[in-house]
PDB file of N, CA and C in Angstrom:
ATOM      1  N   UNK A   1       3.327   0.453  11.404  1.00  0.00           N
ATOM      2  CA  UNK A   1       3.913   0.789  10.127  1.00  0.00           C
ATOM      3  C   UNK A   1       4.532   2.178  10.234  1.00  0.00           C
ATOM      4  N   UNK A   2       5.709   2.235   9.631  1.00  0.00           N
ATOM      5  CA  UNK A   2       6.492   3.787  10.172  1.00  0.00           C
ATOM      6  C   UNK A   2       6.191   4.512   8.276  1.00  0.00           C
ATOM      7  N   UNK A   3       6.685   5.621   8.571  1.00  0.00           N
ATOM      8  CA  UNK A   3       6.220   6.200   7.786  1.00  0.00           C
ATOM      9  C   UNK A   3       7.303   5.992   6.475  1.00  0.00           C
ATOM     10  N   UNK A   4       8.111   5.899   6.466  1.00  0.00           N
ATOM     11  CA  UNK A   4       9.278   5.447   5.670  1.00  0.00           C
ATOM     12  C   UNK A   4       8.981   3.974   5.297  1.00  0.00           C
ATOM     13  N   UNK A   5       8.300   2.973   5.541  1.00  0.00           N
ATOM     14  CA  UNK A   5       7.768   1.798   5.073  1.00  0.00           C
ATOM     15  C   UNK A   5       6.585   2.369   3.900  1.00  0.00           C
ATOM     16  N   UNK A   6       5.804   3.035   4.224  1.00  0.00           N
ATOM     17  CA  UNK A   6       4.418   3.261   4.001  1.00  0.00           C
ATOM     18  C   UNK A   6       4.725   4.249   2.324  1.00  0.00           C
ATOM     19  N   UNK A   7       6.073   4.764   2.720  1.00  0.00           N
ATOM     20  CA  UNK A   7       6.857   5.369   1.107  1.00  0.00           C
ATOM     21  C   UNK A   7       7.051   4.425   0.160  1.00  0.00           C
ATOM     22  N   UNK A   8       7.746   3.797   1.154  1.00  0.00           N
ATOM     23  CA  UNK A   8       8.418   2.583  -0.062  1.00  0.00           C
ATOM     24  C   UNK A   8       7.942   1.409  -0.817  1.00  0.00           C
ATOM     25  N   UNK A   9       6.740   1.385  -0.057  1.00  0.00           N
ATOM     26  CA  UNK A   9       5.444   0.574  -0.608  1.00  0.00           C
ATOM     27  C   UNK A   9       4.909   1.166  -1.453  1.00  0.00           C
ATOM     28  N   UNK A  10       4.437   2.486  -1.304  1.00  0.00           N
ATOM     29  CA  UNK A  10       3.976   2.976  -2.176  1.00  0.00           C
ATOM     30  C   UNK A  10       4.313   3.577  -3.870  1.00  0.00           C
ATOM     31  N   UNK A  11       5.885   3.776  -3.449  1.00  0.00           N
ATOM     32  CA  UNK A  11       6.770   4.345  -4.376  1.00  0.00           C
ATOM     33  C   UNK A  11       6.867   2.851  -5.637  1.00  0.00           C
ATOM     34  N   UNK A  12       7.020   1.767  -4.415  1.00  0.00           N
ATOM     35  CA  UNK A  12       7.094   0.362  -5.155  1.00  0.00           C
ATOM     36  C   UNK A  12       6.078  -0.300  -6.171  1.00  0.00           C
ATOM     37  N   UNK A  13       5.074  -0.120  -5.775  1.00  0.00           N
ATOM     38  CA  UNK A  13       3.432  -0.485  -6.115  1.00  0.00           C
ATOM     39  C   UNK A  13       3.782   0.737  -7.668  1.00  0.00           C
ATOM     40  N   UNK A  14       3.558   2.342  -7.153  1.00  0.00           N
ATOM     41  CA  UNK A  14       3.720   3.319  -8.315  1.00  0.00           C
ATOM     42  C   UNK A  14       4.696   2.678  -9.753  1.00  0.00           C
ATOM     43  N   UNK A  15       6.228   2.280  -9.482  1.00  0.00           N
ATOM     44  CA  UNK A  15       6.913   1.733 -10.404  1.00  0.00           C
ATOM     45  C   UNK A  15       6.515  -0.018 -10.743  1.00  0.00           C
ATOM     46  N   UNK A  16       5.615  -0.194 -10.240  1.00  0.00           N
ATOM     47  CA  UNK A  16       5.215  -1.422 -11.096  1.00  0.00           C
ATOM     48  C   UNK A  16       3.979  -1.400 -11.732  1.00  0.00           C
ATOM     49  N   UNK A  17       2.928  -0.180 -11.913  1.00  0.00           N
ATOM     50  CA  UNK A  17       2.104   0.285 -12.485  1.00  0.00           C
ATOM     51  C   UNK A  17       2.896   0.932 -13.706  1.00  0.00           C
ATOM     52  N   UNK A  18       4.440   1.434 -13.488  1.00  0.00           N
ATOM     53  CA  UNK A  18       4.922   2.167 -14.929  1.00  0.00           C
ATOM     54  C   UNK A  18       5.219   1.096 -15.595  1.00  0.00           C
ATOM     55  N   UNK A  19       5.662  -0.212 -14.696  1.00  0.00           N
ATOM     56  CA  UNK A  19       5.971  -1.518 -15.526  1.00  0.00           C
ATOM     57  C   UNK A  19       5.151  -1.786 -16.758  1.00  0.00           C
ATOM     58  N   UNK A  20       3.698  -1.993 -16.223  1.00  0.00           N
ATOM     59  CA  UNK A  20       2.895  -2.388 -16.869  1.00  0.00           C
ATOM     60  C   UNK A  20       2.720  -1.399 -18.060  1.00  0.00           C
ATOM     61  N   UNK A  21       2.864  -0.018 -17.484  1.00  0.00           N
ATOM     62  CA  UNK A  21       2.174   1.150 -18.635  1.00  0.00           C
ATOM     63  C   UNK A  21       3.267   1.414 -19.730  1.00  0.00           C
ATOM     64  N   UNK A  22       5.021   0.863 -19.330  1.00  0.00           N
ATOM     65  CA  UNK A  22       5.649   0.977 -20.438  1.00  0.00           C
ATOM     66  C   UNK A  22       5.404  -0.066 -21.002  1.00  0.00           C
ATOM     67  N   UNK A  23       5.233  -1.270 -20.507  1.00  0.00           N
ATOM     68  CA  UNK A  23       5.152  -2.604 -21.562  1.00  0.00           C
ATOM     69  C   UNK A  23       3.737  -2.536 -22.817  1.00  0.00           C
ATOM     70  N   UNK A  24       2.786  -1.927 -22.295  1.00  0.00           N
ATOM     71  CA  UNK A  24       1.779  -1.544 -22.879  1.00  0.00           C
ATOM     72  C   UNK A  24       2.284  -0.614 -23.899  1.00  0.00           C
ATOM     73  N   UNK A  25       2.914   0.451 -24.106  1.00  0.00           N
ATOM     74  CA  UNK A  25       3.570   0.943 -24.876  1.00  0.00           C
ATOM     75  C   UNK A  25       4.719   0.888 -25.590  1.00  0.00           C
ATOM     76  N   UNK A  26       4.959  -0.778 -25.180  1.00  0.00           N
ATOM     77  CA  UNK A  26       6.116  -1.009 -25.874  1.00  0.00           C
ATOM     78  C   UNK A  26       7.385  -0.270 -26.050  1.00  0.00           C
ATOM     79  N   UNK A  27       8.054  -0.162 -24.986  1.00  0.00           N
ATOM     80  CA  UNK A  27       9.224   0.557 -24.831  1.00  0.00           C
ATOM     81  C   UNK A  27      10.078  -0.164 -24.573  1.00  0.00           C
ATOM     82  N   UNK A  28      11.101   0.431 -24.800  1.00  0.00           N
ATOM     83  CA  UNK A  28      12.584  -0.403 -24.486  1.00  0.00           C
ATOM     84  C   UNK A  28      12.579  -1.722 -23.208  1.00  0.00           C
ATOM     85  N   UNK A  29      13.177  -3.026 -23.846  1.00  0.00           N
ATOM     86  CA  UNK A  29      13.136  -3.779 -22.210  1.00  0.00           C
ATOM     87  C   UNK A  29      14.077  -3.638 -21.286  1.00  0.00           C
ATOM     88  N   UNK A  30      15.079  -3.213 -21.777  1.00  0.00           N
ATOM     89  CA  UNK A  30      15.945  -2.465 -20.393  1.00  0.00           C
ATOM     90  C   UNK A  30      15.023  -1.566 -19.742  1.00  0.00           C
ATOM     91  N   UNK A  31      14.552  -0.520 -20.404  1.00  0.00           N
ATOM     92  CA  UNK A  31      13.833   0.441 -19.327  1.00  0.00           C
ATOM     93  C   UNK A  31      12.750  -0.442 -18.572  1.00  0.00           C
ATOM     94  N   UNK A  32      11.993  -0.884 -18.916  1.00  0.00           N
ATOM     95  CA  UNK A  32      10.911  -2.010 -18.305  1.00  0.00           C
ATOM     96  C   UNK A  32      11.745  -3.081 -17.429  1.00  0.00           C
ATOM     97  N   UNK A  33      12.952  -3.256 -17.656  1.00  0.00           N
ATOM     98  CA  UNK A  33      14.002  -4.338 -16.531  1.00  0.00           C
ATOM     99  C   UNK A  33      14.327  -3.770 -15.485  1.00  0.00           C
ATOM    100  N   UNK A  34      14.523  -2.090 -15.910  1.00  0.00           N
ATOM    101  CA  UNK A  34      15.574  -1.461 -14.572  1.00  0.00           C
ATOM    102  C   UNK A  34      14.328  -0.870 -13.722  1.00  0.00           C
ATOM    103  N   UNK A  35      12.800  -0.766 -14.376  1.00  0.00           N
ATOM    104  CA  UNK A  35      11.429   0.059 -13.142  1.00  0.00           C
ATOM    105  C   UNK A  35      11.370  -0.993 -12.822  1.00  0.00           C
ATOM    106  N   UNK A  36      11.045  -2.316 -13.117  1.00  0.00           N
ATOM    107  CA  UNK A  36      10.891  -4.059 -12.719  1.00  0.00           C
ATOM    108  C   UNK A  36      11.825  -3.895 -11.538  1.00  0.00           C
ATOM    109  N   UNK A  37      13.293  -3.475 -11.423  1.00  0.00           N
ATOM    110  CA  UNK A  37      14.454  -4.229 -10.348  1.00  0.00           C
ATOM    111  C   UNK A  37      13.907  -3.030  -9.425  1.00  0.00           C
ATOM    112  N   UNK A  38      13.487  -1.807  -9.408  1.00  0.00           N
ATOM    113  CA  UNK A  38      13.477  -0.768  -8.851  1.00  0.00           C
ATOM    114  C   UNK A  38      12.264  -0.666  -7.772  1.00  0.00           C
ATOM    115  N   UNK A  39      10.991  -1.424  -8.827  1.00  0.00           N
ATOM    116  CA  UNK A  39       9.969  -1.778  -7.759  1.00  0.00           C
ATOM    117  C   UNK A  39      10.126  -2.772  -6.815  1.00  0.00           C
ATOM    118  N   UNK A  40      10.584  -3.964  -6.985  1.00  0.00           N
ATOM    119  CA  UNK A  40      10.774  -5.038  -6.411  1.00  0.00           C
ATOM    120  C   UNK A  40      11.849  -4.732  -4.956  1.00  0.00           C
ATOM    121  N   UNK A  41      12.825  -4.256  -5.328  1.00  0.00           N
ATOM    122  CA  UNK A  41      13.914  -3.642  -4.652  1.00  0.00           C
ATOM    123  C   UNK A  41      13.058  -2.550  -3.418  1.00  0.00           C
ATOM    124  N   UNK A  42      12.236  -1.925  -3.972  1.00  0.00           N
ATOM    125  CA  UNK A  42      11.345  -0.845  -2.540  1.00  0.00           C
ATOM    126  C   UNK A  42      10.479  -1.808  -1.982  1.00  0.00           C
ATOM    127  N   UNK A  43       9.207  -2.563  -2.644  1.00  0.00           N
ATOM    128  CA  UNK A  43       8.511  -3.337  -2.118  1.00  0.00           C
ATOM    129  C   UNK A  43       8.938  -4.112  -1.006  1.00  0.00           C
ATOM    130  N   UNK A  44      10.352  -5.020  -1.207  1.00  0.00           N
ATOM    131  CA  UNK A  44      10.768  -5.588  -0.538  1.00  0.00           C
ATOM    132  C   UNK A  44      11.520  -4.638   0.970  1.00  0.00           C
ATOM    133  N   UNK A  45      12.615  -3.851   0.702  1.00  0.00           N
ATOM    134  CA  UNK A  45      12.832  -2.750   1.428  1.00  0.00           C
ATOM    135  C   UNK A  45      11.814  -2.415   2.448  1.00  0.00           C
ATOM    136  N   UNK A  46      10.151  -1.975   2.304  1.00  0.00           N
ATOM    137  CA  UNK A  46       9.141  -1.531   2.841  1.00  0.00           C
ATOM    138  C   UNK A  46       8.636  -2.865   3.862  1.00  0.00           C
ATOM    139  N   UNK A  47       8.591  -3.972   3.123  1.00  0.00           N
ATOM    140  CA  UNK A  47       7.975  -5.305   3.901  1.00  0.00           C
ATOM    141  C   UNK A  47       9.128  -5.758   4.901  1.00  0.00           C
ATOM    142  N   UNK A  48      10.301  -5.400   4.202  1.00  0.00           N
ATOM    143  CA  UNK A  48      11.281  -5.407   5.802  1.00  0.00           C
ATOM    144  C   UNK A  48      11.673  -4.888   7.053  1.00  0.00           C
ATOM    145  N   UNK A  49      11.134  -3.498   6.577  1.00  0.00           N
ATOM    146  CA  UNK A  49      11.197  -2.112   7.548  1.00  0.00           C
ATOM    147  C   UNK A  49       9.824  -2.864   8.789  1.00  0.00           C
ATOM    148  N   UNK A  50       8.661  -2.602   7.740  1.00  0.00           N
ATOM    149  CA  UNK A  50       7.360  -3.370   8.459  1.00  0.00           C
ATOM    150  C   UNK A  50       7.431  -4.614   9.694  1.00  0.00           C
ATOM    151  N   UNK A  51       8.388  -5.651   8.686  1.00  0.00           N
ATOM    152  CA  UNK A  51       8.750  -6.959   9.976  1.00  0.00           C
ATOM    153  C   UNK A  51       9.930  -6.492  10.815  1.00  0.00           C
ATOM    154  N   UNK A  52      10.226  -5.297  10.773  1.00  0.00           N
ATOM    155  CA  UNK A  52      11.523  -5.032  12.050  1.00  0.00           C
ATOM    156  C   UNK A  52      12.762  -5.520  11.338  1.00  0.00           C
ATOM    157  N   UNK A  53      13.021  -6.262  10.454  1.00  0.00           N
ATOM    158  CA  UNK A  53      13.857  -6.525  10.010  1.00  0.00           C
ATOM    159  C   UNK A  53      15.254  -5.768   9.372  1.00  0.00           C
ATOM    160  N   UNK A  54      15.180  -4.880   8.673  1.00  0.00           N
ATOM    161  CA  UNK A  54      16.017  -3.921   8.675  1.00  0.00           C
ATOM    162  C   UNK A  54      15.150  -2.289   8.898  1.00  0.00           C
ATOM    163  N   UNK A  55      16.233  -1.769   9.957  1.00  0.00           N
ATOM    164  CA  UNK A  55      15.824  -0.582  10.740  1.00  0.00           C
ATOM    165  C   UNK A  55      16.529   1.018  10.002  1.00  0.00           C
TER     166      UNK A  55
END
């Protein structure tokens, strides 16, 4: 695992914990759509770095 995976996982995981903590507070669903595309978007990024897949 390189260290730039191990960010983006983490950064990813972090914005889908705000997912949850804005929906809990009922905030705007755009803002809850665009941390939603933002986590998903690193998570994935990180699990690709991990399989060699993009370098």
């Amino acid at each position: 695992m390189t260290g730039l995976s191990t960010i983006l996982i983490v950064v990813g995981l972090f914005l889908a914990g705000g997912v949850y903590s804005f929906h809990k507070q009922k905030l705007p669903n755009g803002v809850i759509a665009l941390l939603g595309i933002c986590s998903v978007l690193c998570l994935v990024a990180g699990v690709l770095r991990i399989q060699g897949i993009w370098e």
